[in-house]
Protein backbone atom coordinates (compact mmCIF):
# COMPACT_ATOMS: atom_id res chain seq x y z
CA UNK A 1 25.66 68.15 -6.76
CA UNK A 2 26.06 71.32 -8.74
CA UNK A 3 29.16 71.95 -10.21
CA UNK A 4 30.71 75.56 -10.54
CA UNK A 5 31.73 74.71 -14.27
CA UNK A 6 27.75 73.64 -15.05
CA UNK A 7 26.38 76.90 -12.59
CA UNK A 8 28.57 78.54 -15.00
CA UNK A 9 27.53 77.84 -18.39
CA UNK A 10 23.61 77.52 -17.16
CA UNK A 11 23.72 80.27 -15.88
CA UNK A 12 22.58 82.72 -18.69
CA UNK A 13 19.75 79.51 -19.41
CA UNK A 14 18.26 79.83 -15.78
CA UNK A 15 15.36 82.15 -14.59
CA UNK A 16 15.90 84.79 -11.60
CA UNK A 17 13.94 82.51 -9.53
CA UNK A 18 16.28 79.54 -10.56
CA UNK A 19 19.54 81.69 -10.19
CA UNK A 20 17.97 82.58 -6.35
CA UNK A 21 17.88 79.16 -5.50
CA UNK A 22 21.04 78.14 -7.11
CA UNK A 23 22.89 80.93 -5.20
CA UNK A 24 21.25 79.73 -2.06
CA UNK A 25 22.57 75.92 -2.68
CA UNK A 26 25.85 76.76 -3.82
CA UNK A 27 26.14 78.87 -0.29
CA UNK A 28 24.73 76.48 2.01
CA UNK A 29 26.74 73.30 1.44
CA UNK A 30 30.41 74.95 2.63
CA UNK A 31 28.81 76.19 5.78
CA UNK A 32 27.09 72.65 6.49
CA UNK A 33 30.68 71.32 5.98
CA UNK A 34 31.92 73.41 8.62
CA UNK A 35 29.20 72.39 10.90
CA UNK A 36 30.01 68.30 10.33
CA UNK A 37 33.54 69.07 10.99
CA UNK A 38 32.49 70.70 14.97
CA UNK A 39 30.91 68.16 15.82
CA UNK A 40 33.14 65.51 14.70
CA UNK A 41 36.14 67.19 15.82
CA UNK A 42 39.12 65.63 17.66
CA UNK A 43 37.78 63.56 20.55
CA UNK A 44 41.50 62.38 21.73
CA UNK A 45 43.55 65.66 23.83
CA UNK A 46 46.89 65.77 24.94
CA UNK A 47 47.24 66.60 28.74
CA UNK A 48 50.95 67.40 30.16
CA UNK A 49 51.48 66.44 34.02
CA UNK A 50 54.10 68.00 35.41
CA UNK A 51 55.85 67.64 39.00
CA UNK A 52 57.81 70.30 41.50
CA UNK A 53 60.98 68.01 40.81
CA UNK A 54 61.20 67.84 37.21
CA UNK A 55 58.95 64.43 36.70
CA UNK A 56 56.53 64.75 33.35
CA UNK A 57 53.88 62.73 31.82
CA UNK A 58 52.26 62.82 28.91
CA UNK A 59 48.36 61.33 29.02
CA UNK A 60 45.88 61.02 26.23
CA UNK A 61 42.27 61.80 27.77
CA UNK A 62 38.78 63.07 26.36
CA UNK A 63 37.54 66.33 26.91
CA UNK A 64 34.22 64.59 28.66
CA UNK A 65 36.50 62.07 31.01
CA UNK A 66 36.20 63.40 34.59
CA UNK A 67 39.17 64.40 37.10
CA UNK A 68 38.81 61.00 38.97
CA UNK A 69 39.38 59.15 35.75
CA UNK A 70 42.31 62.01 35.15
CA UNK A 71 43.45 60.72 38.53
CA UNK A 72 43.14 57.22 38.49
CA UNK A 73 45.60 57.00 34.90
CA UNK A 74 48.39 59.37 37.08
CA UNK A 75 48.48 56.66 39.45
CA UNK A 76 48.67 53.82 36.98
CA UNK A 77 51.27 55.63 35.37
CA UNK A 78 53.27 57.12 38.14
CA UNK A 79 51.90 55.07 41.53
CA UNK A 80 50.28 57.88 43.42
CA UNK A 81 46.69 57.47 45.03
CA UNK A 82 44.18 59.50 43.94
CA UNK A 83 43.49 60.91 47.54
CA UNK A 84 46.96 62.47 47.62
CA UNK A 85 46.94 64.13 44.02
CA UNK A 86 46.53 67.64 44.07
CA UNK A 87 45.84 69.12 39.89
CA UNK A 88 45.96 72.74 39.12
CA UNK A 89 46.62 74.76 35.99
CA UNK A 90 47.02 78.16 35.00
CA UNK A 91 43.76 79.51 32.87
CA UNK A 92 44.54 83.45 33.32
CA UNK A 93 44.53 82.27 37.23
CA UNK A 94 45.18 79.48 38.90
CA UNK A 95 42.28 76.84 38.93
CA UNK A 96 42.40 73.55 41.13
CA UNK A 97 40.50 70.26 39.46
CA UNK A 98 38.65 70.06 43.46
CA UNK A 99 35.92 67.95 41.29
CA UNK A 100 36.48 64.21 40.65
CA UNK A 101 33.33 64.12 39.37
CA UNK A 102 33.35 66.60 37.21
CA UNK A 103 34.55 66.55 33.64
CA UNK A 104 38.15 67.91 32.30
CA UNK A 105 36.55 70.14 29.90
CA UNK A 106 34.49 71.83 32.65
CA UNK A 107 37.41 73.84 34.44
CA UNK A 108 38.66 74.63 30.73
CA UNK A 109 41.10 72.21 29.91
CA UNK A 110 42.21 71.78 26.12
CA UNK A 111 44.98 70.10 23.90
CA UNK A 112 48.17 70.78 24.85
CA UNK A 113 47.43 72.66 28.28
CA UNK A 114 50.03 71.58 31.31
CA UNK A 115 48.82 70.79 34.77
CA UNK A 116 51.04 70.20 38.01
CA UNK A 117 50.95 67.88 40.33
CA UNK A 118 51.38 68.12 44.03
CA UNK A 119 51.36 65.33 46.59
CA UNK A 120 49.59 66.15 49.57
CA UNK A 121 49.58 63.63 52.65
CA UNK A 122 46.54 62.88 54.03
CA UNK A 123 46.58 63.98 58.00
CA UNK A 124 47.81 61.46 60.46
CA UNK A 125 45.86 60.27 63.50
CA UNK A 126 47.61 62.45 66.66
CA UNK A 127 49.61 59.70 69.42
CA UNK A 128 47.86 59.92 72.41
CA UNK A 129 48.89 58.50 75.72
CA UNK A 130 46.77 55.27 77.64
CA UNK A 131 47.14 53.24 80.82
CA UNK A 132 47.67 49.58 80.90
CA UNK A 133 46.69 48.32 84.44
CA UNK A 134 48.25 44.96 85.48
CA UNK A 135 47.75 43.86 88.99
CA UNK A 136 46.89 47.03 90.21
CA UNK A 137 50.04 48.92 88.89
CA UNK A 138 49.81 51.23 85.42
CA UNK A 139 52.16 51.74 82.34
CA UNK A 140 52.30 54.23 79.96
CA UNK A 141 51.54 53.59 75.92
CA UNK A 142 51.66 56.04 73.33
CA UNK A 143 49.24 54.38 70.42
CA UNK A 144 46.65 55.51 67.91
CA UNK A 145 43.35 55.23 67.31
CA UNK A 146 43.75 53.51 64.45
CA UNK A 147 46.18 50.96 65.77
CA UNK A 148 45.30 47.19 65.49
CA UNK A 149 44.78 45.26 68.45
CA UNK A 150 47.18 42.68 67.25
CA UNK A 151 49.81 45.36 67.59
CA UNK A 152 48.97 46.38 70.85
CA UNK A 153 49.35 42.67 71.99
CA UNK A 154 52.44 42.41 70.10
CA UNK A 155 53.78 45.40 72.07
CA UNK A 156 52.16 44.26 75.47
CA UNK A 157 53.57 40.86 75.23
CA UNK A 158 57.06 42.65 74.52
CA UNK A 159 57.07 44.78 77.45
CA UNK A 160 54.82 43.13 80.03
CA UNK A 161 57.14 39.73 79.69
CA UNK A 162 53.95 37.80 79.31
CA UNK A 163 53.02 35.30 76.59
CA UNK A 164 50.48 36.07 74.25
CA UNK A 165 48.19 33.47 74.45
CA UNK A 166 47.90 33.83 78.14
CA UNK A 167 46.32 37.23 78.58
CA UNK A 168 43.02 39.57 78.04
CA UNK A 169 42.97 43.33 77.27
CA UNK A 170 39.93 44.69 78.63
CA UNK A 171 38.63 47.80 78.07
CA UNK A 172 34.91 49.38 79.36
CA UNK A 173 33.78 45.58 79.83
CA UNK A 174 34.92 44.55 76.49
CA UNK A 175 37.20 42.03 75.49
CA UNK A 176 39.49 43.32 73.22
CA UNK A 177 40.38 40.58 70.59
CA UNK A 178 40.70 42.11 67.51
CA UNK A 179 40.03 45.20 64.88
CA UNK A 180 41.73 48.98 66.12
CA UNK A 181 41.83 50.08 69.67
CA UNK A 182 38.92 52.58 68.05
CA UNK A 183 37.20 50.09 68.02
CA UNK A 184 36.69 49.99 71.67
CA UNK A 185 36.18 53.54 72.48
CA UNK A 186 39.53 53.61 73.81
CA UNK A 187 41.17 57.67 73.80
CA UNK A 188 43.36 59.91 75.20
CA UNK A 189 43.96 58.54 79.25
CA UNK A 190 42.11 55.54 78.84
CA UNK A 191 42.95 52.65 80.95
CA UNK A 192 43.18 48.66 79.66
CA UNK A 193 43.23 46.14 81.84
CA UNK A 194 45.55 43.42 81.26
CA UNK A 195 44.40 39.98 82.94
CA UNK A 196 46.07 36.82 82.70
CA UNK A 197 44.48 33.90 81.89
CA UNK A 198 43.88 30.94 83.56
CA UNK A 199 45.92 27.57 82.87
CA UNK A 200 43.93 25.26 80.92
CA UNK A 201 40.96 27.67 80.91
C-alpha cells in the first residue's frame, strides 16, 4: 500500500501515466472502505415497546427478523399471545405491522424507533339458547358452540338431579360422548335428548 509520505517524494520521479494511476489508487481505496463498512454495518437494533398504561420494553431484534418473531419475544417477555398483539408506529403516519411474515425492516423500522402495543381480544363465540328434552318435557340451556360435552354433562347432571354415569345426550342420532357440542351440529334451538340408561346395561 502506497503511502502519502512515498506518493510524495516519488512524485516528481513518476511519469504522467504513473501519476494517473497513482491518483486513481490513492482515490479508490477510501471509497471501497466505505463500501465494507455498509455492508457490514450493525446487524443488532434496538426496538422500544410501549403500552397505553405506561408498561415498556426494550428488545434487541435484526432488521431481517419478521413481525411473528417480533411477536413471539413480546410474549416471552411480557406473556401476551401473539394473536392478541396489535404493533403500530408512527413513520410520518401511522403504520400497523398486519404482516407476521414479513420482515421488521420492510414497514421501515430502524434503531431506536418506538412501537405500541395494544391488546385486542379475539371475538367470543355468541350464547345461544337449546332444548334438553327429558321424558317428553324441555329445559332451557344457554351454551356455546365451543363448549365441551363434559361440561354440558356436568351442568345436566347438576340440574336434571341425575347421575352421570346413568344417562345419554343425543343429538340428530348421535351419541354425544365427548369433544364440543359443535361437534354435533348442535345451534341456536336445537333440541338434546337426555335418556337414561339402563341398570346394568
Amino acid at each position: 500500500m502506497i503511502t502519502a509520505e512515498a506518493a510524495y517524494k516519488t512524485h516528481s520521479e513518476l511519469k504522467p501515466a504513473a501519476l494517473l494511476q497513482l491518483s486513481i489508487c490513492l482515490s479508490v481505496t477510501p471509497s471501497f472502505s466505505l463500501t465494507q463498512q455498509v455492508i457490514t454495518g450493525p446487524l443488532i437494533m434496538d426496538i422500544n415497546i410501549t403500552m397505553l398504561d405506561g408498561t415498556s420494553l426494550n428488545l434487541r431484534v435484526r432488521p431481517t427478523d419478521t413481525v411473528g418473531y417480533l411477536k413471539t419475544l413480546i410474549q416471552q417477555k411480557l406473556g401476551f399471545a401473539p394473536e392478541i398483539q396489535k404493533l403500530t408506529f408512527v413513520n410520518g403516519k401511522t403504520v400497523i405491522l398486519n404482516d407476521d411474515f414479513r420482515s421488521i425492516n420492510f414497514y421501515g423500522l430502524d434503531s431506536s424507533c418506538q412501537v405500541s402495543l395494544l391488546l385486542t381480544q379475539p371475538p367470543q363465540p355468541a350464547t345461544i339458547q337449546v332444548f334438553l328434552r327429558k321424558d317428553g318435557r324441555s329445559n332451557t340451556y344457554d351454551i356455546k358452540p365451543d363448549e365441551t360435552v363434559s361440561n354440558f354433562r356436568r351442568r345436566v347432571q347438576t340440574r336434571e338431579r341425575v347421575p352421570n354415569d346413568q344417562f345419554r345426550l343425543v343429538h340428530e342420532s348421535q351419541d354425544m360422548r365427548e369433544g364440543k357440542l359443535s361437534d354435533y351440529n348442535v345451534r341456536a334451538n336445537s333440541t338434546i335428548d337426555l335418556t337414561l340408561r339402563l341398570r346394568g346395561g
